[in-house]
Protein backbone atom coordinates (compact mmCIF):
# COMPACT_ATOMS: atom_id res chain seq x y z
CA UNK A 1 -73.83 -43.06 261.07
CA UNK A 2 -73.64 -43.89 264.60
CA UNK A 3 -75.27 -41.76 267.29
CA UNK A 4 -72.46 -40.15 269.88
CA UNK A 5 -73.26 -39.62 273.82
CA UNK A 6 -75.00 -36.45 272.94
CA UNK A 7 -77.07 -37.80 270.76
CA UNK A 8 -75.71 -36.04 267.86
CA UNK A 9 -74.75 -38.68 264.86
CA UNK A 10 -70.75 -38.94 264.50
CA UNK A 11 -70.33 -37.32 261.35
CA UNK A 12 -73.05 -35.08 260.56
CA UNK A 13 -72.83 -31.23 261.59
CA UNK A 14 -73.13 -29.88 264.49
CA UNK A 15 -75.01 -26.52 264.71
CA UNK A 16 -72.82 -24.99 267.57
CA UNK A 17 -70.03 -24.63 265.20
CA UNK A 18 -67.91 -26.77 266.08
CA UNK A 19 -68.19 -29.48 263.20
CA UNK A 20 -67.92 -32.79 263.33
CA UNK A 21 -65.77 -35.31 265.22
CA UNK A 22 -64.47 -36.40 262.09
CA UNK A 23 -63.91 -33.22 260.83
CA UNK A 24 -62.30 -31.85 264.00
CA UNK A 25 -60.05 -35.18 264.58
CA UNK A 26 -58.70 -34.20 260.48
CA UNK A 27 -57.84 -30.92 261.20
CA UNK A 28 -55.65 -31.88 263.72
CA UNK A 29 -53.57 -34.58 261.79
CA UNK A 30 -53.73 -32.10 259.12
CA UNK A 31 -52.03 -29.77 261.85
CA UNK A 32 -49.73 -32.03 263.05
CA UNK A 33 -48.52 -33.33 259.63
CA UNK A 34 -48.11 -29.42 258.60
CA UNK A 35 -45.75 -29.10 261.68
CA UNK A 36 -44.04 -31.95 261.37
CA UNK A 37 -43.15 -31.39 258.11
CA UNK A 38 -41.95 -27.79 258.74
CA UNK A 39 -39.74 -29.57 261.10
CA UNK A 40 -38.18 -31.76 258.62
CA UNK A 41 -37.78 -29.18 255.39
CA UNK A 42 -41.34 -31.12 254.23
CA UNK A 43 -39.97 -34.20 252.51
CA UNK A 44 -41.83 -36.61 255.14
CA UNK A 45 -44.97 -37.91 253.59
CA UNK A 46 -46.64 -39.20 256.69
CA UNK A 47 -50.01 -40.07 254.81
CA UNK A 48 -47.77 -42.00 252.47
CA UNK A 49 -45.54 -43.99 255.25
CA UNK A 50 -49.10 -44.41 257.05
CA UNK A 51 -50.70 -46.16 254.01
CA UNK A 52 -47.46 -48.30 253.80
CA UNK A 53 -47.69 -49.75 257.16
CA UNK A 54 -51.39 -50.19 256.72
CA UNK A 55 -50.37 -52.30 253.59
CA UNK A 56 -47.42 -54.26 255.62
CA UNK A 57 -49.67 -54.53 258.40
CA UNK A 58 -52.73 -56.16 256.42
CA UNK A 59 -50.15 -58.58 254.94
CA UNK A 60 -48.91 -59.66 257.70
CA UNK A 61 -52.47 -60.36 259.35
CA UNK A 62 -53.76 -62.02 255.87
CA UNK A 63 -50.91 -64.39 256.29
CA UNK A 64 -51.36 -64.54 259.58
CA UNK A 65 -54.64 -65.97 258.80
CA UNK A 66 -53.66 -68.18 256.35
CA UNK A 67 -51.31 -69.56 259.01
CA UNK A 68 -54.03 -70.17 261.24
CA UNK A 69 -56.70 -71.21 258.20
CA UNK A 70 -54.26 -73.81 257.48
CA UNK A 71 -53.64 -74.62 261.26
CA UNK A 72 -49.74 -74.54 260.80
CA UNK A 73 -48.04 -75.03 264.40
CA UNK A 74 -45.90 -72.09 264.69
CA UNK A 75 -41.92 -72.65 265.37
CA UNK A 76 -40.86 -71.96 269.26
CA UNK A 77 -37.94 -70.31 268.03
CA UNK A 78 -35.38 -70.54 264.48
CA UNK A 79 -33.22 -72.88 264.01
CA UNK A 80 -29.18 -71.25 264.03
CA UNK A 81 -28.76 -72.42 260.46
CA UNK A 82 -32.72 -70.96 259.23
CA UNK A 83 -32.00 -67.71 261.18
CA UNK A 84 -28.12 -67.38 259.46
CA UNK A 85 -29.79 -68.37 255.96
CA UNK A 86 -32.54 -66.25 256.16
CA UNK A 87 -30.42 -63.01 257.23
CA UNK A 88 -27.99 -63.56 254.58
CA UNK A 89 -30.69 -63.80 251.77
CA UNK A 90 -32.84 -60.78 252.91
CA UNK A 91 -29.82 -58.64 252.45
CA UNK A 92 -28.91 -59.81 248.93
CA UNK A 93 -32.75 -59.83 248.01
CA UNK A 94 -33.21 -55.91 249.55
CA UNK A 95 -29.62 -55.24 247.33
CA UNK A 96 -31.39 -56.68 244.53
CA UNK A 97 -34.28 -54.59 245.24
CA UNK A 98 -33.10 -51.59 245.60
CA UNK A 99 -29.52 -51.21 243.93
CA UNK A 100 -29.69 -53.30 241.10
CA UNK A 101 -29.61 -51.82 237.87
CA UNK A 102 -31.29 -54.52 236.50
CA UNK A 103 -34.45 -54.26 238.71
CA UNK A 104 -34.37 -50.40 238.28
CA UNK A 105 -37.67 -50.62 235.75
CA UNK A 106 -40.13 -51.88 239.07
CA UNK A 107 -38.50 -48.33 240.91
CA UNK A 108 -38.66 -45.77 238.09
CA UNK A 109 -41.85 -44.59 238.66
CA UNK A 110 -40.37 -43.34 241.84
CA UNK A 111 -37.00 -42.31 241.32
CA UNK A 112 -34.83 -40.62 239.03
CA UNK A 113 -31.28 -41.91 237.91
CA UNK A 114 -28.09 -40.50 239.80
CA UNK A 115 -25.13 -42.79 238.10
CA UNK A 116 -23.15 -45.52 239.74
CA UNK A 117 -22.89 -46.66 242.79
CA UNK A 118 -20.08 -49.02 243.91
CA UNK A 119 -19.85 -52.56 242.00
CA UNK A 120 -22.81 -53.50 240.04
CA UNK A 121 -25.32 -50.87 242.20
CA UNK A 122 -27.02 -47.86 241.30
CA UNK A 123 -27.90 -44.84 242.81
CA UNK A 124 -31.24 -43.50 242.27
CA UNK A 125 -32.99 -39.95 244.41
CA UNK A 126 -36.15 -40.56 245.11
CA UNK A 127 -38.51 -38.26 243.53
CA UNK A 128 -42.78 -37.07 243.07
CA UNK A 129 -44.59 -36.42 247.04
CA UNK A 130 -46.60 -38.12 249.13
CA UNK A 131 -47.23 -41.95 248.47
CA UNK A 132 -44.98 -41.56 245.39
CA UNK A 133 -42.27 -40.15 247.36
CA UNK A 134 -42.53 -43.00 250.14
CA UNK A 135 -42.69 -45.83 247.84
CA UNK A 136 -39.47 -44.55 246.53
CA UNK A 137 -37.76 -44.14 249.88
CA UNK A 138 -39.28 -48.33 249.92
CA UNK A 139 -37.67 -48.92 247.13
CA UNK A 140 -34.39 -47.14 247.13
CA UNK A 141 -32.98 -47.82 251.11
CA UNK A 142 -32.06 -51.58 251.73
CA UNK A 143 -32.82 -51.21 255.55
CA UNK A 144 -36.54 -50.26 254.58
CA UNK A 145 -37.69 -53.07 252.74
CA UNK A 146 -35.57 -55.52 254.65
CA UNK A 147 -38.11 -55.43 256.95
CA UNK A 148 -40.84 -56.44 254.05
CA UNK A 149 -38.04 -59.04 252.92
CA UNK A 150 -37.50 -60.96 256.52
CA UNK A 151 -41.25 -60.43 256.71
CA UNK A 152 -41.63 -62.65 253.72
CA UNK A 153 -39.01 -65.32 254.26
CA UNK A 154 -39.97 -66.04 257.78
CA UNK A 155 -43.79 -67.14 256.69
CA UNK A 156 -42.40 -68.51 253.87
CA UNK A 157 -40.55 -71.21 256.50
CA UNK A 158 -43.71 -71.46 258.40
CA UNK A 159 -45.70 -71.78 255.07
CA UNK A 160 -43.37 -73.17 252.40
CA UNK A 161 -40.21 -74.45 254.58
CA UNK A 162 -38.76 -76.30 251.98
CA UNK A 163 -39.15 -74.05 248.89
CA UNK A 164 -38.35 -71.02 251.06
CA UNK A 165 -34.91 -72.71 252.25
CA UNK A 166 -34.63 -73.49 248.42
CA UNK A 167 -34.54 -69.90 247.67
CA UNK A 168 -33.12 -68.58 250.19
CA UNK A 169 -29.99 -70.52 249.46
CA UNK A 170 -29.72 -68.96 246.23
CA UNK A 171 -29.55 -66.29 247.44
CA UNK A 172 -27.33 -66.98 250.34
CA UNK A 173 -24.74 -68.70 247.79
CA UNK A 174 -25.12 -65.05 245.21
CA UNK A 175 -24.05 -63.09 248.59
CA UNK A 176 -20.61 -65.19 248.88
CA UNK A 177 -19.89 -65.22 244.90
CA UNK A 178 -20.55 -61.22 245.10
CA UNK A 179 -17.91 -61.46 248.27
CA UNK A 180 -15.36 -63.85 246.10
CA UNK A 181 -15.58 -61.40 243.05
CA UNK A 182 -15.07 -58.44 245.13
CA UNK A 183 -12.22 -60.04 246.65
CA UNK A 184 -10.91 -61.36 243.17
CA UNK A 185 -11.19 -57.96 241.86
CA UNK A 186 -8.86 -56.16 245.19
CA UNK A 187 -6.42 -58.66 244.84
CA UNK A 188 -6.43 -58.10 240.77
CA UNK A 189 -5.83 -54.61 241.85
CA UNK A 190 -2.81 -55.22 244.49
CA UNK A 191 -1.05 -57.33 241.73
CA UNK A 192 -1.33 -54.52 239.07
């Protein structure tokens, strides 16, 4: 423990009453997280979205680091084609994520089942409270871990350029077969 202006240690107890810093500064997120969730019919875990972007934000620096461990001269800007590549793949890969039936095993410790959901997707409600209930909301909305995917893909071209433009393309080329067999499929449909 440190000692404060006042020569009181942060941390320990005061004996006027008041408590601690620490203690006081808790009781007032505690306060504003009760009142924020009355505003929102309490299915916001702020202590679970705040542990998230702790985790996204300590990835980002650790790679970050590794960027500047391995003294990797950062792009000035994307190239058209990297930028176009890399958008197209981070939508199939947060479909993927969070729609696919086939990846619904890594989700269903925080969600529950809720049928189809357009061609080849899935539904799923997120379910349990607090960090449960925000990895779900992750792992469920496309827009949400988009930002994890991009994340990913664009030090993976600083990093990896080559194996991430590899992937990427896969991914890319399963975004225009899914268009093709959609469009197969509606003009099946206006010929029957």
């Amino acid at each position: 423990m440190t000692a404060g202006a006042t020569g009181h240690r942060v941390g320990m107890d005061r004996s006027d009453g008041r408590g601690t810093v620490l203690d006081r500064a808790k009781e007032r997120l505690e306060a504003e997280e009760a009142a924020y969730r009355a505003e929102t019919d309490g299915d916001r875990p702020l202590g679970g979205y705040l542990l998230l972007l702790g985790i996204y934000g300590s990835l980002v620096g650790l790679l970050s680091a590794i960027v500047r461990w391995r003294r990797v001269p950062l792009p000035e800007r994307l190239e058209a084609r990297d930028l176009a590549l890399v958008t197209v793949a981070t939508h199939k890969v947060a479909r993927i994520v969070t729609k696919d039936p086939v990846t619904s095993p890594f989700r269903a410790a925080f969600t529950r089942f809720g049928g189809p959901s357009g061609d080849g997707e899935i539904h799923e409600d997120v379910r349990g409270s607090g960090l449960r209930h925000a990895v779900g909301e992750l792992l469920t909305c496309p827009f949400c871990i988009g930002q994890w995917i991009a994340t990913a893909f664009v030090f993976g071209l600083v990093l990896a350029p080559r194996f991430t433009r590899l992937a990427a393309s896969t991914f890319a080329m399963l975004t225009g077969s899914d268009l093709l067999q959609l469009a197969y499929a509606r003009a099946q449909q206006m010929l029957d």
